[in-house]
C-alpha atoms as a PDB file:
ATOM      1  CA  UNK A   1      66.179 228.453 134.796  1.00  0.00           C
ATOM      2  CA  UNK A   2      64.135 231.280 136.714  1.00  0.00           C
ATOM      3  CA  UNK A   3      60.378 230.875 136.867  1.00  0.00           C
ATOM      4  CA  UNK A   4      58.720 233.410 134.106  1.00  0.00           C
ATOM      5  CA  UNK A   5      54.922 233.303 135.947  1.00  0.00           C
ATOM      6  CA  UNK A   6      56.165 236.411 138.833  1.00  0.00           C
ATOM      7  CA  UNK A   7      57.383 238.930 135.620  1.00  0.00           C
ATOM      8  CA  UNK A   8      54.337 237.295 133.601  1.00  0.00           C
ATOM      9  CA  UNK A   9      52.123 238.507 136.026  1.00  0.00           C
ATOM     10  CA  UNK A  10      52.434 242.405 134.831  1.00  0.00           C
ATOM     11  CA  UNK A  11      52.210 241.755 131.641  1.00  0.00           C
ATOM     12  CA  UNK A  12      48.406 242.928 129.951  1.00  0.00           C
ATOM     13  CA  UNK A  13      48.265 242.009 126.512  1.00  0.00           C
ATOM     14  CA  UNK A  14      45.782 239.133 125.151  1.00  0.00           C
ATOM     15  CA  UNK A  15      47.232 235.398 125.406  1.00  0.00           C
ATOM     16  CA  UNK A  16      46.695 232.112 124.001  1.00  0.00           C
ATOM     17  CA  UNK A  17      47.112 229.364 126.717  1.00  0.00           C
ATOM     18  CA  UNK A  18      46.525 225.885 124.793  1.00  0.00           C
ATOM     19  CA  UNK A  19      46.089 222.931 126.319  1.00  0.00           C
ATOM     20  CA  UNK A  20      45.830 219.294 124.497  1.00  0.00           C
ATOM     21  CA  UNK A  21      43.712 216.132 125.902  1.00  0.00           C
ATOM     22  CA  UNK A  22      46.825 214.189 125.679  1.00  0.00           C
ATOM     23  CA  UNK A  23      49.589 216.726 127.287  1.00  0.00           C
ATOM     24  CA  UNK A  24      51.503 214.989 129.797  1.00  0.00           C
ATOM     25  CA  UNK A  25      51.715 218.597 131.714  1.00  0.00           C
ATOM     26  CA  UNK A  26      49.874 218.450 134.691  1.00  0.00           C
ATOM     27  CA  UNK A  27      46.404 220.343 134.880  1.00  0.00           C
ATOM     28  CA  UNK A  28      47.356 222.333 137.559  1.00  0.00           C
ATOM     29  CA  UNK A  29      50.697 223.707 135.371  1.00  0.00           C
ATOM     30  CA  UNK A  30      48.690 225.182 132.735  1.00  0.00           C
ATOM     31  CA  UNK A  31      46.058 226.596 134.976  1.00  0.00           C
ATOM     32  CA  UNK A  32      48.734 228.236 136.620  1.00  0.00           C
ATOM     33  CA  UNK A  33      49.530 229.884 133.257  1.00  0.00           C
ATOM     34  CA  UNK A  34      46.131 231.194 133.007  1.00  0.00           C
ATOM     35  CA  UNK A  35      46.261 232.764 136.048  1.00  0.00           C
ATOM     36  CA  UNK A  36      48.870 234.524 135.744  1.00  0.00           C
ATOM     37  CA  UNK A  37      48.785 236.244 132.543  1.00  0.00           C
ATOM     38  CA  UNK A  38      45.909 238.274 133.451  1.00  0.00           C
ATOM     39  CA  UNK A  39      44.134 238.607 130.041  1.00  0.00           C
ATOM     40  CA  UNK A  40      44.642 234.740 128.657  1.00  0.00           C
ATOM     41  CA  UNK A  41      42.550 232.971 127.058  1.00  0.00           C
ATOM     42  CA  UNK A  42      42.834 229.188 128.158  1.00  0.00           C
ATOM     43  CA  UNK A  43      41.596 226.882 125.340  1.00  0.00           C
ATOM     44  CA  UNK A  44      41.183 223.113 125.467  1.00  0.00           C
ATOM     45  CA  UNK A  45      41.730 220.938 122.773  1.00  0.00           C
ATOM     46  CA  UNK A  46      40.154 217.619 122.545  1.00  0.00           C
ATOM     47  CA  UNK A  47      41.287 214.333 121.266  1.00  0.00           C
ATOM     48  CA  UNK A  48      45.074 216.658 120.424  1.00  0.00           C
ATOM     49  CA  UNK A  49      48.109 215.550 122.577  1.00  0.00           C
ATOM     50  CA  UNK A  50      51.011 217.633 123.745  1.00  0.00           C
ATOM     51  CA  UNK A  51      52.374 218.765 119.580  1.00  0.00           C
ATOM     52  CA  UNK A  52      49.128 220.374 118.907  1.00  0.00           C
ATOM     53  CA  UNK A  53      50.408 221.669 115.555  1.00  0.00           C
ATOM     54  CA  UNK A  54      51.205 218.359 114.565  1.00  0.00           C
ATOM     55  CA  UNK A  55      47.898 216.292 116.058  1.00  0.00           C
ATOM     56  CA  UNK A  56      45.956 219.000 114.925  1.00  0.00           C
ATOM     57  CA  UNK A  57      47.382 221.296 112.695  1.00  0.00           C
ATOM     58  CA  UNK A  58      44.104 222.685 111.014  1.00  0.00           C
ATOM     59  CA  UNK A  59      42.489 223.545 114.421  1.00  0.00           C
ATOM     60  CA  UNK A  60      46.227 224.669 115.847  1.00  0.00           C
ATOM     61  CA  UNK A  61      45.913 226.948 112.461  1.00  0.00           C
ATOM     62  CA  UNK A  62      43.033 228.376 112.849  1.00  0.00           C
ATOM     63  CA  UNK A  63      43.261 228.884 116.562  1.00  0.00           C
ATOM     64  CA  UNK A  64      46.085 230.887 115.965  1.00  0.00           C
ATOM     65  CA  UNK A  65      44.705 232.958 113.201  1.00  0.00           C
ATOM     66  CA  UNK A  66      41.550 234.023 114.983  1.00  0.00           C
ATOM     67  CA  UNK A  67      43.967 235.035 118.433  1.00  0.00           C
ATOM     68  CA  UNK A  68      46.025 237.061 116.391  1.00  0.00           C
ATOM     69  CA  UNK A  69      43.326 238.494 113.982  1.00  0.00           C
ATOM     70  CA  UNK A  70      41.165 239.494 117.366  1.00  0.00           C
ATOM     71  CA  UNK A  71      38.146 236.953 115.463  1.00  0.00           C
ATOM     72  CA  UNK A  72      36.143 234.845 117.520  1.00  0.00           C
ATOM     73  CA  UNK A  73      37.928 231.762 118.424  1.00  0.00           C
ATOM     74  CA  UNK A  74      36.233 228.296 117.345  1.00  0.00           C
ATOM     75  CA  UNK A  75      36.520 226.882 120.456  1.00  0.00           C
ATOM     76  CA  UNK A  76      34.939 228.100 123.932  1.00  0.00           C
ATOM     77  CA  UNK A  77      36.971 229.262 126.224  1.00  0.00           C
ATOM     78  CA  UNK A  78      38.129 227.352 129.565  1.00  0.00           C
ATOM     79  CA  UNK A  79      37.343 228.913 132.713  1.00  0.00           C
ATOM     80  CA  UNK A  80      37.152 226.597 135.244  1.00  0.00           C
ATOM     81  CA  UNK A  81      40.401 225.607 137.611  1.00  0.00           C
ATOM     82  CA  UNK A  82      39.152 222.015 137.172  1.00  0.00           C
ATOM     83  CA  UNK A  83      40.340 219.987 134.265  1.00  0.00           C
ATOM     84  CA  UNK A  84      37.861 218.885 131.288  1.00  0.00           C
ATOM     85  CA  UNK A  85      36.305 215.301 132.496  1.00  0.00           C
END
């Protein structure tokens, strides 16, 4: 399977990057996705591991509402290229 992140790279629309306490991902993967979709927002989830929906379904809910109803998300975003200590 190609790697998406070169086409991803030209694409400007808002994006929801989610990453759970528990995901057995590497940091460094899912910063990558940050970076390169150049409007994402990278959110971390605490005490969620890598099924968000299903660790945390009413925060994965209304995560995903406020993203796609341009509200104020109810978590702060995650800037940094370090992961959360």
């Amino acid at each position: 399977m190609a790697d998406p992140r070169p086409a991803l790279r030209a694409v400007h629309v808002p994006a929801l990057v989610l990453r759970a306490e528990g995901d057995y991902k590497k940091w460094a993967v899912t910063y990558d996705y940050k970076r390169t979709l150049p409007e994402a927002t990278l959110l971390y989830l605490k005490g969620a591991g890598h099924a968000i929906s299903s660790d945390k379904p009413a925060l994965y809910l209304s995560l995903i509402r406020a993203f796609l109803l341009d509200r104020p998300l109810p978590l702060p975003a995650w800037n940094s290229a370090d992961p959360p200590r």
